[in-house]
C-alpha atoms as a PDB file:
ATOM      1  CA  UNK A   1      98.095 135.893   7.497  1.00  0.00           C
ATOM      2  CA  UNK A   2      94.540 137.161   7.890  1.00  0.00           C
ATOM      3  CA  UNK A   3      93.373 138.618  10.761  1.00  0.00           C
ATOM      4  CA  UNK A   4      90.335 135.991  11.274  1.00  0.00           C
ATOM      5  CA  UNK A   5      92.862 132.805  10.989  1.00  0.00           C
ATOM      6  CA  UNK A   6      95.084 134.729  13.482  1.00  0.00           C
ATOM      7  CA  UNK A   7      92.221 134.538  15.900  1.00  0.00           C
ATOM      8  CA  UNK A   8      91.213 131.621  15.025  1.00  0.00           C
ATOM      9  CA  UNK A   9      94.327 130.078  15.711  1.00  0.00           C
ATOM     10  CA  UNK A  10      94.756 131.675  19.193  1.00  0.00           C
ATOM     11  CA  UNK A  11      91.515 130.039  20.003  1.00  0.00           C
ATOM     12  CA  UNK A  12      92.035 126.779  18.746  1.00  0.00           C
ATOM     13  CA  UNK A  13      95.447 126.367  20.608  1.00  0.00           C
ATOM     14  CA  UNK A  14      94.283 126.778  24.148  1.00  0.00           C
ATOM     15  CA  UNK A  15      90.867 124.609  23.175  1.00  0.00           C
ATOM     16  CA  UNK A  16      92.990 121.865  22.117  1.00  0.00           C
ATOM     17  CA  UNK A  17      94.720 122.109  25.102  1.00  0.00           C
ATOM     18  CA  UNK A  18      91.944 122.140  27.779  1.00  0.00           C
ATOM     19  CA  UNK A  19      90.677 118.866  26.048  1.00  0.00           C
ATOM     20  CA  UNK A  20      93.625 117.038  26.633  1.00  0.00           C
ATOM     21  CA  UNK A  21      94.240 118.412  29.798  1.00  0.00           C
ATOM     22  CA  UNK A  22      89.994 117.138  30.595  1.00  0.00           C
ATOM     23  CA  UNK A  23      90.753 114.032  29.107  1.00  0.00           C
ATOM     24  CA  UNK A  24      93.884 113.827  30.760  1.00  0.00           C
ATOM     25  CA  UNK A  25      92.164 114.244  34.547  1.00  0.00           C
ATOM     26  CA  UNK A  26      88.919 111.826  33.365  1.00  0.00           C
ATOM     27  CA  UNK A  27      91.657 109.144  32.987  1.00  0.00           C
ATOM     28  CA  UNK A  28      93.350 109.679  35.929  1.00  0.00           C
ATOM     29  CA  UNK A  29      90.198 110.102  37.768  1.00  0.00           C
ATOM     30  CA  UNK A  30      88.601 106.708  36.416  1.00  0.00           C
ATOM     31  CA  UNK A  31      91.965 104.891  37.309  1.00  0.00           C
ATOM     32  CA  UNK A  32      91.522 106.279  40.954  1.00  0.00           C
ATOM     33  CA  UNK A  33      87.966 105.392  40.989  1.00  0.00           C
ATOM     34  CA  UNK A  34      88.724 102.013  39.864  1.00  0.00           C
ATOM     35  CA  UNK A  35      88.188  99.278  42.130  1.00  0.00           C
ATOM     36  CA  UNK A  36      90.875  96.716  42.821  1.00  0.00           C
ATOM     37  CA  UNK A  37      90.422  93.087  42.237  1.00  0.00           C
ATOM     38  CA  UNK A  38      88.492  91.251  45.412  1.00  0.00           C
ATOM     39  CA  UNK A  39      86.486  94.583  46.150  1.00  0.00           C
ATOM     40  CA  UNK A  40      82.859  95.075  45.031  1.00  0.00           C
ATOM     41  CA  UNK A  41      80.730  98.440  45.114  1.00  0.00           C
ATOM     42  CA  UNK A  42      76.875  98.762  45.570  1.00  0.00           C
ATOM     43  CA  UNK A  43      74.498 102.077  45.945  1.00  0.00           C
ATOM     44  CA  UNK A  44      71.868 101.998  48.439  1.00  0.00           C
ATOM     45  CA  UNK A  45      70.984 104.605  51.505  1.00  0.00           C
ATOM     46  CA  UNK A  46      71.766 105.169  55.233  1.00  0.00           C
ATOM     47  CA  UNK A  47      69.253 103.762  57.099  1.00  0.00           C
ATOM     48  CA  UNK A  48      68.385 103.372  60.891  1.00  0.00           C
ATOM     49  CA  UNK A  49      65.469 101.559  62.908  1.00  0.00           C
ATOM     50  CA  UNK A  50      62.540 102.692  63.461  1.00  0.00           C
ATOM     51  CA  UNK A  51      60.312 102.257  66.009  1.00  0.00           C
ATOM     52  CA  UNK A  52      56.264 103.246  66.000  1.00  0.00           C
ATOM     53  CA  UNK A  53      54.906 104.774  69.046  1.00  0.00           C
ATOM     54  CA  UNK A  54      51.009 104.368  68.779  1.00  0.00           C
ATOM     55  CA  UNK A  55      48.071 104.266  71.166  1.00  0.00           C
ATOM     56  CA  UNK A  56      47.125 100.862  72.362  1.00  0.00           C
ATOM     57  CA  UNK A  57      43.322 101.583  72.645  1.00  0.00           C
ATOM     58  CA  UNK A  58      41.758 103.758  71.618  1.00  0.00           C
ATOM     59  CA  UNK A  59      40.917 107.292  73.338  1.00  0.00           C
ATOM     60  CA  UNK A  60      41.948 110.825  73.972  1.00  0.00           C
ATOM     61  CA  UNK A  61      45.482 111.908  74.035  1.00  0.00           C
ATOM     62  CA  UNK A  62      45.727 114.169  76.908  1.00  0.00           C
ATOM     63  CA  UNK A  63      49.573 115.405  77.314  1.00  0.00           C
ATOM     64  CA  UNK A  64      52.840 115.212  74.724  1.00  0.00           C
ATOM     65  CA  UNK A  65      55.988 115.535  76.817  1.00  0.00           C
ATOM     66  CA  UNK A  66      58.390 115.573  74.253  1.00  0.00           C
ATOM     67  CA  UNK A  67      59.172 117.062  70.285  1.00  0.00           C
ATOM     68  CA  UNK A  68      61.001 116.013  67.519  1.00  0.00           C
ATOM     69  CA  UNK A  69      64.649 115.822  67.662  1.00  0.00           C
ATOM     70  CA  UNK A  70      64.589 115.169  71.320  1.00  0.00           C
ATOM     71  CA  UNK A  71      67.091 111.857  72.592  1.00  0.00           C
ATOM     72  CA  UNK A  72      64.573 109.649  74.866  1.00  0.00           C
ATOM     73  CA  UNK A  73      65.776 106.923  76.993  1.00  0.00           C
ATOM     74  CA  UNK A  74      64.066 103.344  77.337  1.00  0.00           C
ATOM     75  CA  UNK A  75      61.281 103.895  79.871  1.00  0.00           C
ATOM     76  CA  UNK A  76      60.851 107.376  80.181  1.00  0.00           C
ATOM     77  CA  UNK A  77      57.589 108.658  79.798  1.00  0.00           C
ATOM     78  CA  UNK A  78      56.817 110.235  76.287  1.00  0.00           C
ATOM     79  CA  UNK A  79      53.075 111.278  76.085  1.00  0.00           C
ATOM     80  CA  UNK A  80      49.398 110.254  78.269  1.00  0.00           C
ATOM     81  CA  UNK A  81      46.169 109.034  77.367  1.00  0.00           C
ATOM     82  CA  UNK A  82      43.057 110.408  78.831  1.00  0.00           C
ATOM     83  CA  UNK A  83      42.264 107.948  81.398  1.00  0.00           C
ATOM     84  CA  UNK A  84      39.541 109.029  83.527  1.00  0.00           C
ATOM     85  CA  UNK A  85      36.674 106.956  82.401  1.00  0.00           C
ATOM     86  CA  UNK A  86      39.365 103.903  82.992  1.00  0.00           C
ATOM     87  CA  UNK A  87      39.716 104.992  86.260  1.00  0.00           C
ATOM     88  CA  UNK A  88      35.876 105.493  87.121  1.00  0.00           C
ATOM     89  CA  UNK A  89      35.880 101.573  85.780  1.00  0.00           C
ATOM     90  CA  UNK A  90      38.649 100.621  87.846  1.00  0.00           C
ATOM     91  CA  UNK A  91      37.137 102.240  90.940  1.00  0.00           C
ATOM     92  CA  UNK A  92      33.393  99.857  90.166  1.00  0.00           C
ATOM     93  CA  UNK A  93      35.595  96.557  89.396  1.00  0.00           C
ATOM     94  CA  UNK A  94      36.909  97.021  92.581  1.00  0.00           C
ATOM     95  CA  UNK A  95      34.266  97.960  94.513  1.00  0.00           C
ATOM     96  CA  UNK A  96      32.586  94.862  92.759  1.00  0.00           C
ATOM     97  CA  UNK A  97      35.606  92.899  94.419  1.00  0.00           C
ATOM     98  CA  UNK A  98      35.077  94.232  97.835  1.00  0.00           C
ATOM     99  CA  UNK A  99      31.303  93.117  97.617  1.00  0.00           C
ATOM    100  CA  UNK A 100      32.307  89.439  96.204  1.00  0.00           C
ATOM    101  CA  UNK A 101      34.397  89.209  99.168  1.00  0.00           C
ATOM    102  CA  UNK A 102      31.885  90.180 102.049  1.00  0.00           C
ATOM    103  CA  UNK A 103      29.374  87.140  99.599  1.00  0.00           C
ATOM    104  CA  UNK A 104      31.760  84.684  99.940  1.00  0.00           C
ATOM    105  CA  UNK A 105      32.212  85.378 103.735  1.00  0.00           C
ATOM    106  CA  UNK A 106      28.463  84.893 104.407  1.00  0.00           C
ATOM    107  CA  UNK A 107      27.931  82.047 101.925  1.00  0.00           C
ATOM    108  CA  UNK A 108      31.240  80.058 103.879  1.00  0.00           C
ATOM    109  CA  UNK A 109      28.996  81.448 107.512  1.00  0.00           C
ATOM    110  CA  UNK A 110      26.143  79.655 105.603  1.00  0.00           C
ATOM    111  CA  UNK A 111      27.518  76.589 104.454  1.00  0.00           C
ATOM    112  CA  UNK A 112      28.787  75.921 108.201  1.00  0.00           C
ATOM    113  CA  UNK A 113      25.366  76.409 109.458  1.00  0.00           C
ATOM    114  CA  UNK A 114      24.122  74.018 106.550  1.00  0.00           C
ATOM    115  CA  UNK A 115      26.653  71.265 107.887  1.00  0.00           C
ATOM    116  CA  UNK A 116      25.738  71.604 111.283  1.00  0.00           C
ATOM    117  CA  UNK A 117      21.734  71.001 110.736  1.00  0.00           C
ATOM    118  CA  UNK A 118      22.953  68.071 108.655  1.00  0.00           C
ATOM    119  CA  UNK A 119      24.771  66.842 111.602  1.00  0.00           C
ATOM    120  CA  UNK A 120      21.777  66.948 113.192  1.00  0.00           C
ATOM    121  CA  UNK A 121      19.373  65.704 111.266  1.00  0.00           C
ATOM    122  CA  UNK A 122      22.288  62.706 110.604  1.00  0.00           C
ATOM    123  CA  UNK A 123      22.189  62.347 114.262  1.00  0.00           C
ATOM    124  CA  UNK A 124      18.489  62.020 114.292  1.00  0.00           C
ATOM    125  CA  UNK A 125      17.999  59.313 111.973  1.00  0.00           C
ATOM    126  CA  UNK A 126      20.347  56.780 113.508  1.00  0.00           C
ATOM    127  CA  UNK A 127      18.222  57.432 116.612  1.00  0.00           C
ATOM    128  CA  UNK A 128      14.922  56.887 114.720  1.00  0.00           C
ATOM    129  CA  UNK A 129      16.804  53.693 112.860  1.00  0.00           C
ATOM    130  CA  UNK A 130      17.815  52.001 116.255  1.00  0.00           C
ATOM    131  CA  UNK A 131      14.066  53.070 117.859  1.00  0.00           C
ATOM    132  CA  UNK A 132      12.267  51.457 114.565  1.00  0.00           C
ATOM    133  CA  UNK A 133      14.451  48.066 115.076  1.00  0.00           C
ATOM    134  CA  UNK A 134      13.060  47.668 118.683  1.00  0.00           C
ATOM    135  CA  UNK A 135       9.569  48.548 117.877  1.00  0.00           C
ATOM    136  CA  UNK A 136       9.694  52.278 119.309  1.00  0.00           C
ATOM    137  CA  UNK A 137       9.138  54.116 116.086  1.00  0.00           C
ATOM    138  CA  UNK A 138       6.774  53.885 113.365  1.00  0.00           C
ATOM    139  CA  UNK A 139       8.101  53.899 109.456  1.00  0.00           C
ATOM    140  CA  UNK A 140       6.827  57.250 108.848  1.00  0.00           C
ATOM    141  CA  UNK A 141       8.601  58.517 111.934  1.00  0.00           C
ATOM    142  CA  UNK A 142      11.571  57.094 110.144  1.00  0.00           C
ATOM    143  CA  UNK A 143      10.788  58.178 106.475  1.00  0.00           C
ATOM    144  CA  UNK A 144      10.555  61.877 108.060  1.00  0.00           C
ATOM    145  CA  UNK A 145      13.620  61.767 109.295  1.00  0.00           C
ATOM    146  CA  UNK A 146      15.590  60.412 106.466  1.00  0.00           C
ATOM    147  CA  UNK A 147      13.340  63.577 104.361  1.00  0.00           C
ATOM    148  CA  UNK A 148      14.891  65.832 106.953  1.00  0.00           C
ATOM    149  CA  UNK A 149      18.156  64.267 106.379  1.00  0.00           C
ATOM    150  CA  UNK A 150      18.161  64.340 102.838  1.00  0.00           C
ATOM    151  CA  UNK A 151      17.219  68.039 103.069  1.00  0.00           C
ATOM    152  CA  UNK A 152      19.545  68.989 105.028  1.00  0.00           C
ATOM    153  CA  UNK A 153      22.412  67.701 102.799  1.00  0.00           C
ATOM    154  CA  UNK A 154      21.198  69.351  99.545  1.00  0.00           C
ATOM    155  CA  UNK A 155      21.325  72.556 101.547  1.00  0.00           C
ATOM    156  CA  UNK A 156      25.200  72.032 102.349  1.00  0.00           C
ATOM    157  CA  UNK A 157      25.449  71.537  98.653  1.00  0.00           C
ATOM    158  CA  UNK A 158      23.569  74.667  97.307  1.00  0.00           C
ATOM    159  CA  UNK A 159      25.347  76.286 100.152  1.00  0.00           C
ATOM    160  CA  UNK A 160      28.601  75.065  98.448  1.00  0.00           C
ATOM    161  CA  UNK A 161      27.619  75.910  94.916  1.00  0.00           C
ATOM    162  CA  UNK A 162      27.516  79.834  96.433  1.00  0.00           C
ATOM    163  CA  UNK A 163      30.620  79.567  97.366  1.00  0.00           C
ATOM    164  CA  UNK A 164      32.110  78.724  94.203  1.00  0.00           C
ATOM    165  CA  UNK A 165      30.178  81.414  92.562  1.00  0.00           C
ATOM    166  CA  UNK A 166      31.572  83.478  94.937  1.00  0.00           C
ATOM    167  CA  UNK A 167      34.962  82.931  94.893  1.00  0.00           C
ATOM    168  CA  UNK A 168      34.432  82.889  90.693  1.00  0.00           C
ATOM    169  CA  UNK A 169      33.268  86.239  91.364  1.00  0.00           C
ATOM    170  CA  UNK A 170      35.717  87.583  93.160  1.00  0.00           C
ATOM    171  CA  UNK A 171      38.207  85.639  90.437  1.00  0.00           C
ATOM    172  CA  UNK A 172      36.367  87.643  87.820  1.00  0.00           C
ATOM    173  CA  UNK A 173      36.897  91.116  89.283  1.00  0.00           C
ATOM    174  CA  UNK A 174      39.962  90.398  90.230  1.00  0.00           C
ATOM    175  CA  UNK A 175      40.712  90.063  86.358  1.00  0.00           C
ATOM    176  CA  UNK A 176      38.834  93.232  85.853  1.00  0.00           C
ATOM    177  CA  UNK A 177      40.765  95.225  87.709  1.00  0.00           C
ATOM    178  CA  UNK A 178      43.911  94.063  86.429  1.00  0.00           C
ATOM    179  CA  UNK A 179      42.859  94.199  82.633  1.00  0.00           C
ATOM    180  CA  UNK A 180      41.826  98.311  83.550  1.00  0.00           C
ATOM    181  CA  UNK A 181      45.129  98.728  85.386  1.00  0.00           C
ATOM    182  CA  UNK A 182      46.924  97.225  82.425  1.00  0.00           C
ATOM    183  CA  UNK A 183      44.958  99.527  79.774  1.00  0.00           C
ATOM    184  CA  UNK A 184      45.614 102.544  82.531  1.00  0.00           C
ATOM    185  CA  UNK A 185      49.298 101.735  82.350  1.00  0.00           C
ATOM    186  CA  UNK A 186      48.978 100.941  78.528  1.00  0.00           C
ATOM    187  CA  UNK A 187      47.724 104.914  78.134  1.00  0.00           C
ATOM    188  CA  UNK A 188      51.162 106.069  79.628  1.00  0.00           C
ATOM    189  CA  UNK A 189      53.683 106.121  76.448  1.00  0.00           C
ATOM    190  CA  UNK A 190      56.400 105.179  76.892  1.00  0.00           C
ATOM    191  CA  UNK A 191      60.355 104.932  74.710  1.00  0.00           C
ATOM    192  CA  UNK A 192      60.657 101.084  74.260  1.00  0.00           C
ATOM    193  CA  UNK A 193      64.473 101.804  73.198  1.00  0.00           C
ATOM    194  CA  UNK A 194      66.946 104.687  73.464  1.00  0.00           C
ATOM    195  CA  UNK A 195      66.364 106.653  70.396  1.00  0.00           C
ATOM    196  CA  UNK A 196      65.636 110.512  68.840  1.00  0.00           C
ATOM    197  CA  UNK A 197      61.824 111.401  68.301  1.00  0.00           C
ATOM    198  CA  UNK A 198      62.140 111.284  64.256  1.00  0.00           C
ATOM    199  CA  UNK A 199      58.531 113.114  64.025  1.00  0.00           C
ATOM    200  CA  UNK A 200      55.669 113.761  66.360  1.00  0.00           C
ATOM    201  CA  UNK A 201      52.203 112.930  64.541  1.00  0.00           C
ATOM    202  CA  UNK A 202      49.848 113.629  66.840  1.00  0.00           C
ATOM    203  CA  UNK A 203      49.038 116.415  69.508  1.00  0.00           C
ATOM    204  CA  UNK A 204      47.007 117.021  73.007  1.00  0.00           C
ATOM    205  CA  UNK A 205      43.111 116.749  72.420  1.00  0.00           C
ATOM    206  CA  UNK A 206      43.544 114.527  69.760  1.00  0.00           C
ATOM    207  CA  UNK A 207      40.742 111.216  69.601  1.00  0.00           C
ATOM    208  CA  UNK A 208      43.242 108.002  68.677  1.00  0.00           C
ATOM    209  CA  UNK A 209      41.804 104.969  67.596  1.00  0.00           C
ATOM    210  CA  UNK A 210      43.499 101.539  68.615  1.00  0.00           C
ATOM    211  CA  UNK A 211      46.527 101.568  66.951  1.00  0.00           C
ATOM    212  CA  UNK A 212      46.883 105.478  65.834  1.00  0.00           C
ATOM    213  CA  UNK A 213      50.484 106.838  65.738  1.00  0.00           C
ATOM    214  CA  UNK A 214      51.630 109.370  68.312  1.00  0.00           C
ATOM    215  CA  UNK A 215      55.537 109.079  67.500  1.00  0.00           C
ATOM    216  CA  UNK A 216      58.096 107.789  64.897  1.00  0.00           C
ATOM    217  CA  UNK A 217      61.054 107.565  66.544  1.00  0.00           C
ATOM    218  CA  UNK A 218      64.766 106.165  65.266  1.00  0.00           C
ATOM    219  CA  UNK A 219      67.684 104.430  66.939  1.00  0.00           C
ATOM    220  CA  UNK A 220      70.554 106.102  65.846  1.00  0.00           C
ATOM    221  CA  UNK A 221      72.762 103.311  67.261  1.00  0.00           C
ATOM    222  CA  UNK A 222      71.333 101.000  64.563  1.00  0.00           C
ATOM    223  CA  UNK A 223      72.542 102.619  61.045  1.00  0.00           C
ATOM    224  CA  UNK A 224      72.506 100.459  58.126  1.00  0.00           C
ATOM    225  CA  UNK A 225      72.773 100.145  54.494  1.00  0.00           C
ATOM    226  CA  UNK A 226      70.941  97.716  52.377  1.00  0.00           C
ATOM    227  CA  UNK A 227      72.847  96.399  48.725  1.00  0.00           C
ATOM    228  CA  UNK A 228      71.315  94.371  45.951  1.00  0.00           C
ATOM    229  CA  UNK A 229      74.293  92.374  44.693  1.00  0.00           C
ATOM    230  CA  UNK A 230      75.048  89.781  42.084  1.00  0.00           C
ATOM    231  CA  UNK A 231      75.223  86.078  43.150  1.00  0.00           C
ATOM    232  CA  UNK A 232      79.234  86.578  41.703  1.00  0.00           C
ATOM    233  CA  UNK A 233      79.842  88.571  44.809  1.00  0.00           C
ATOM    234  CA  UNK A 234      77.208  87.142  47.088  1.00  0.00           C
ATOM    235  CA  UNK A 235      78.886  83.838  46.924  1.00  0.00           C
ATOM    236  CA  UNK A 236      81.581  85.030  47.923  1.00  0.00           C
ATOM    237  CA  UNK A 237      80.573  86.921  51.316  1.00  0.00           C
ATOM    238  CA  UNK A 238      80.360  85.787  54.812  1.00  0.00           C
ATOM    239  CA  UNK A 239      78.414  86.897  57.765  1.00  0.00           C
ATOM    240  CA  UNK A 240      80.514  89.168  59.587  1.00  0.00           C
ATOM    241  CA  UNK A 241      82.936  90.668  57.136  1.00  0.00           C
ATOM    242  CA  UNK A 242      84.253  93.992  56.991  1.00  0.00           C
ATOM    243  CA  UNK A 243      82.701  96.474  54.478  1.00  0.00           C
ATOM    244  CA  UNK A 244      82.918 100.215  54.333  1.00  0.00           C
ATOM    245  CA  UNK A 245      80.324 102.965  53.729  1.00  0.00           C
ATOM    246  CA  UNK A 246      80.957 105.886  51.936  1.00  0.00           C
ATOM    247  CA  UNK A 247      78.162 108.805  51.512  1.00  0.00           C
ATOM    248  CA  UNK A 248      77.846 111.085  49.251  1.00  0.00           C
ATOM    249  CA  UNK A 249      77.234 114.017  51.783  1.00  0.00           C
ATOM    250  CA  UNK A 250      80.998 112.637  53.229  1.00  0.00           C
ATOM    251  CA  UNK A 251      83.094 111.506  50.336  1.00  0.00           C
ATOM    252  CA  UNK A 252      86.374 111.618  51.962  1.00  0.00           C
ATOM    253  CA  UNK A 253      85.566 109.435  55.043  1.00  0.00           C
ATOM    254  CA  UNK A 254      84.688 105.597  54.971  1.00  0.00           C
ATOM    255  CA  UNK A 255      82.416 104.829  57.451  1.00  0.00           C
ATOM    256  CA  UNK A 256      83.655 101.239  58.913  1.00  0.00           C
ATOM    257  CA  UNK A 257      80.760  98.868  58.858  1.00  0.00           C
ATOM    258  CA  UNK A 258      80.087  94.530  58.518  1.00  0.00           C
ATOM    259  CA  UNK A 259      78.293  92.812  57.047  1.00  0.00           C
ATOM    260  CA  UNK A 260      75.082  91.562  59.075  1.00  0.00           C
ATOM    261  CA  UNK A 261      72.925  89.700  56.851  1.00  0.00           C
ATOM    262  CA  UNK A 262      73.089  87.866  53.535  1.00  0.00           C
ATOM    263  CA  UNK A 263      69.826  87.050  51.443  1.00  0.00           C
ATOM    264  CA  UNK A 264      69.150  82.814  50.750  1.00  0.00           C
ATOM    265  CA  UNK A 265      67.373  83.806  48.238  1.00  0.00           C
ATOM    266  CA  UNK A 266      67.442  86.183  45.343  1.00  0.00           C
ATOM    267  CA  UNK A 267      65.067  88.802  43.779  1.00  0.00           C
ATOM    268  CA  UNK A 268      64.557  91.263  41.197  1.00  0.00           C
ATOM    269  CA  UNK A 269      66.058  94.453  42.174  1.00  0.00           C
ATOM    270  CA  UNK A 270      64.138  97.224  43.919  1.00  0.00           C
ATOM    271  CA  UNK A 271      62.654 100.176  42.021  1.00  0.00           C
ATOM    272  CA  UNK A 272      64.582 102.653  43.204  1.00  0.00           C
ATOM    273  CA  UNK A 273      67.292 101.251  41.592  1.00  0.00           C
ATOM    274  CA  UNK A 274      67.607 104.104  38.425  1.00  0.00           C
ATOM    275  CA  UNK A 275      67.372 102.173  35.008  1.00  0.00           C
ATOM    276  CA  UNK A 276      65.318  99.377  34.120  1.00  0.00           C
ATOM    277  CA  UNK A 277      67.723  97.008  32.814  1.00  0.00           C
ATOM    278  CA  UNK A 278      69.072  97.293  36.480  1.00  0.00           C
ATOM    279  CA  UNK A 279      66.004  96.177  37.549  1.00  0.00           C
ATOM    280  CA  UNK A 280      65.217  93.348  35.794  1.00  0.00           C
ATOM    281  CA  UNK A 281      68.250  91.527  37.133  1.00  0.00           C
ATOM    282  CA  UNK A 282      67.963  88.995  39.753  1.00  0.00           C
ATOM    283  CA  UNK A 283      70.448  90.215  42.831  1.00  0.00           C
ATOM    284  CA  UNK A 284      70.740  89.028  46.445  1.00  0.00           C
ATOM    285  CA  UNK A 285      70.346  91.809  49.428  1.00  0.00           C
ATOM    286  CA  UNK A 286      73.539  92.238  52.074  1.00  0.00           C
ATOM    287  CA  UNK A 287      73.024  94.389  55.074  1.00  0.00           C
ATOM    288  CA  UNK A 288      75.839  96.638  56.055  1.00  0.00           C
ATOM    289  CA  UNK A 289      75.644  97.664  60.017  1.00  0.00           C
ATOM    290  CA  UNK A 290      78.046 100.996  61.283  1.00  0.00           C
ATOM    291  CA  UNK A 291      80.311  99.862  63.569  1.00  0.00           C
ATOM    292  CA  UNK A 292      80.323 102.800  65.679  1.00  0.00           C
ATOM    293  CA  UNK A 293      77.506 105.054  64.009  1.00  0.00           C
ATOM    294  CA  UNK A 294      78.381 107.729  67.298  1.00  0.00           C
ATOM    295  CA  UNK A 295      81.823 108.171  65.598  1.00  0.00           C
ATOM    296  CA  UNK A 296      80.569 110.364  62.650  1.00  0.00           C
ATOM    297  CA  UNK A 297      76.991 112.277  64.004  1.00  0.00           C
ATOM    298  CA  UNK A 298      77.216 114.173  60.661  1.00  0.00           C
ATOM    299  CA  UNK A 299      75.945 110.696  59.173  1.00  0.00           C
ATOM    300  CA  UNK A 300      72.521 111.134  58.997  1.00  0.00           C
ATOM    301  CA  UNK A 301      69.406 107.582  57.955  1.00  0.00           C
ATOM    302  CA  UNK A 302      68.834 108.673  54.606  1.00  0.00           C
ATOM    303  CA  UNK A 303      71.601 110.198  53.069  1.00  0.00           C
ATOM    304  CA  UNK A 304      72.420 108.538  49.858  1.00  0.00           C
ATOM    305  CA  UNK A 305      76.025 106.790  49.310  1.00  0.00           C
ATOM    306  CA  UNK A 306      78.193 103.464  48.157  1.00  0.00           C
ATOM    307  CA  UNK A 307      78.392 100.279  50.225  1.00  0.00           C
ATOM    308  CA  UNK A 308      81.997  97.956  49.848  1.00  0.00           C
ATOM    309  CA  UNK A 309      82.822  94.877  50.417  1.00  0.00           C
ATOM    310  CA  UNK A 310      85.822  92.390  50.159  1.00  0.00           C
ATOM    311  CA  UNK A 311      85.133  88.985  48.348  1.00  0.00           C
ATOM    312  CA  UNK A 312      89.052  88.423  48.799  1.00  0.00           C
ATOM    313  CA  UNK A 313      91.673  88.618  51.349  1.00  0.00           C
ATOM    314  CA  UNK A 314      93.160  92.073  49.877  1.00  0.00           C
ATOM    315  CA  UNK A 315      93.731  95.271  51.754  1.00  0.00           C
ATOM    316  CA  UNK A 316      91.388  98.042  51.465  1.00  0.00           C
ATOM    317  CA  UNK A 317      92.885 100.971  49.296  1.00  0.00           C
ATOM    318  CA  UNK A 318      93.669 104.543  50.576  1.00  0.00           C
ATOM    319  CA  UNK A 319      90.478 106.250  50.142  1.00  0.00           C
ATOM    320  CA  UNK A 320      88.345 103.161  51.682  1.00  0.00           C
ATOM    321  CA  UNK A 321      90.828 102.750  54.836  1.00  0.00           C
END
């Protein structure tokens, strides 16, 4: 035997054997992978809510309290507006109040005066009536009077009319005040929810129009994962179910999870999905929600993995338990 087919045949021994061995593990691997019957598998990605923290009016963002990464409670204060030129406005609306006030005290002075020369001049002409019907006084005497009385009682009624105004004035900066001391507590940012500040967009000195984002911040007690499923599983799924999660950064643990939400109505699946003919296939979303996202911190919103879920009373299998 020749020395090449000697080493030939030493390396085509140990070849052969590493493919069967390969093929050997690939089967074995694919029947462990293999889902049992009444168990269906989608890809999607960890998610979490997220909540934008923006400026309500517009203005100058004075102070930023907190940074990214930081755990906020609901309530506490995360950042301040500028709000010295609210405050200046604030100070006039009220002052405008104050002076409404001290009208409407001497228009109500005024209007008593008004009634009590009515009185008077009401008084009169019944006199000047019961003098005329005995001959004592002449028709003008009488026409004068009724002039005066007449007079007398428009003046109670513009005297009324100021009030109104006034009181609609004090009404109106009234409403002033509290639309400024709204806008002043507005310019205090605040955590709506308990969360972590996911990214910080803005900093002190900074002009923010209405709207313009300060914070993105996430609740990390709200983790999800969004499938696009066939109606062949959909129909077979109920609100409430248990599912299990299973990243890809944390193969060996199944994250417990149910399912939350079901789609009515189907769609063309999402361009993330990788190949095309994926995507031209009508599926129906299903929400996954962590049970207890605290459990495993090292899951992080949007780490890639595998969503599960039963559509059959069987038991999960070992590596899904």
């Amino acid at each position: 035997m020749s020395s090449n087919h000697r080493i030939s045949h030493y390396f085509v021994i140990p070849l052969a054997v590493l493919l069967i061995a390969a093929g050997g593990f690939g089967y074995w691997k694919s029947q462990h992978d293999r889902l049992p019957e009444g168990i269906s598998m989608g890809n999607g990605r960890l998610e979490a809510t997220e909540v934008q923290i923006a400026a309500k009016i517009p203005g100058r963002l004075a102070e930023v309290l907190i940074d990214e990464g930081d755990r906020v409670t609901q309530g506490q204060l995360l950042a301040r507006m500028d709000t010295r030129t609210l405050e200046a406005s604030r100070a006039q609306a009220e002052a405008e109040v104050l002076r409404a006030r001290q009208t409407l005290a001497a228009n109500e002075a005024n209007v008593q005066l008004r009634q009590s020369e009515k009185l008077l001049a009401s008084q009169e002409l019944t006199r000047f009536r019961q003098l005329a019907k005995r001959g004592f006084a002449s028709g003008q005497q009488l026409d004068q009077q009724q002039a005066r009385y007449d007079t007398s009682n428009a003046a109670v009624v513009a005297a009324q009319a100021q009030v109104a105004a006034a009181k609609a004035a004090i009404g109106s900066s009234q409403a002033q005040v509290a639309q400024l001391t709204s806008e002043i507590d507005d310019s205090s940012l605040r955590a709506p929810i308990n969360g972590v500040i996911q990214l910080r967009l803005a900093e002190p000195g900074e002009v923010l129009g209405s709207g313009g984002r300060v914070f993105m911040m996430i609740d990390p007690s709200d983790q999800y994962m969004n499938l696009y499923m066939p109606a062949s599983v959909v129909g077979k799924l109920t609100v409430g179910s248990e599912a299990r999660i299973v990243l890809d950064a944390l193969p060996d643990r199944a994250l417990p999870a149910k399912v939350t939400f079901v789609a009515a109505k189907s769609q063309f699946t999402p361009k993330e999905v990788e190949t095309r003919d994926e995507r031209q296939k009508l599926v129906f979303r299903v929400k996954l929600r962590l049970t207890d996202p605290g459990a495993v911190p090292q899951a992080k919103p949007g780490m890639p993995g595998a969503g599960y879920v039963r559509t059959a009373d069987v038991p999960w299998p070992a590596n899904l338990q």
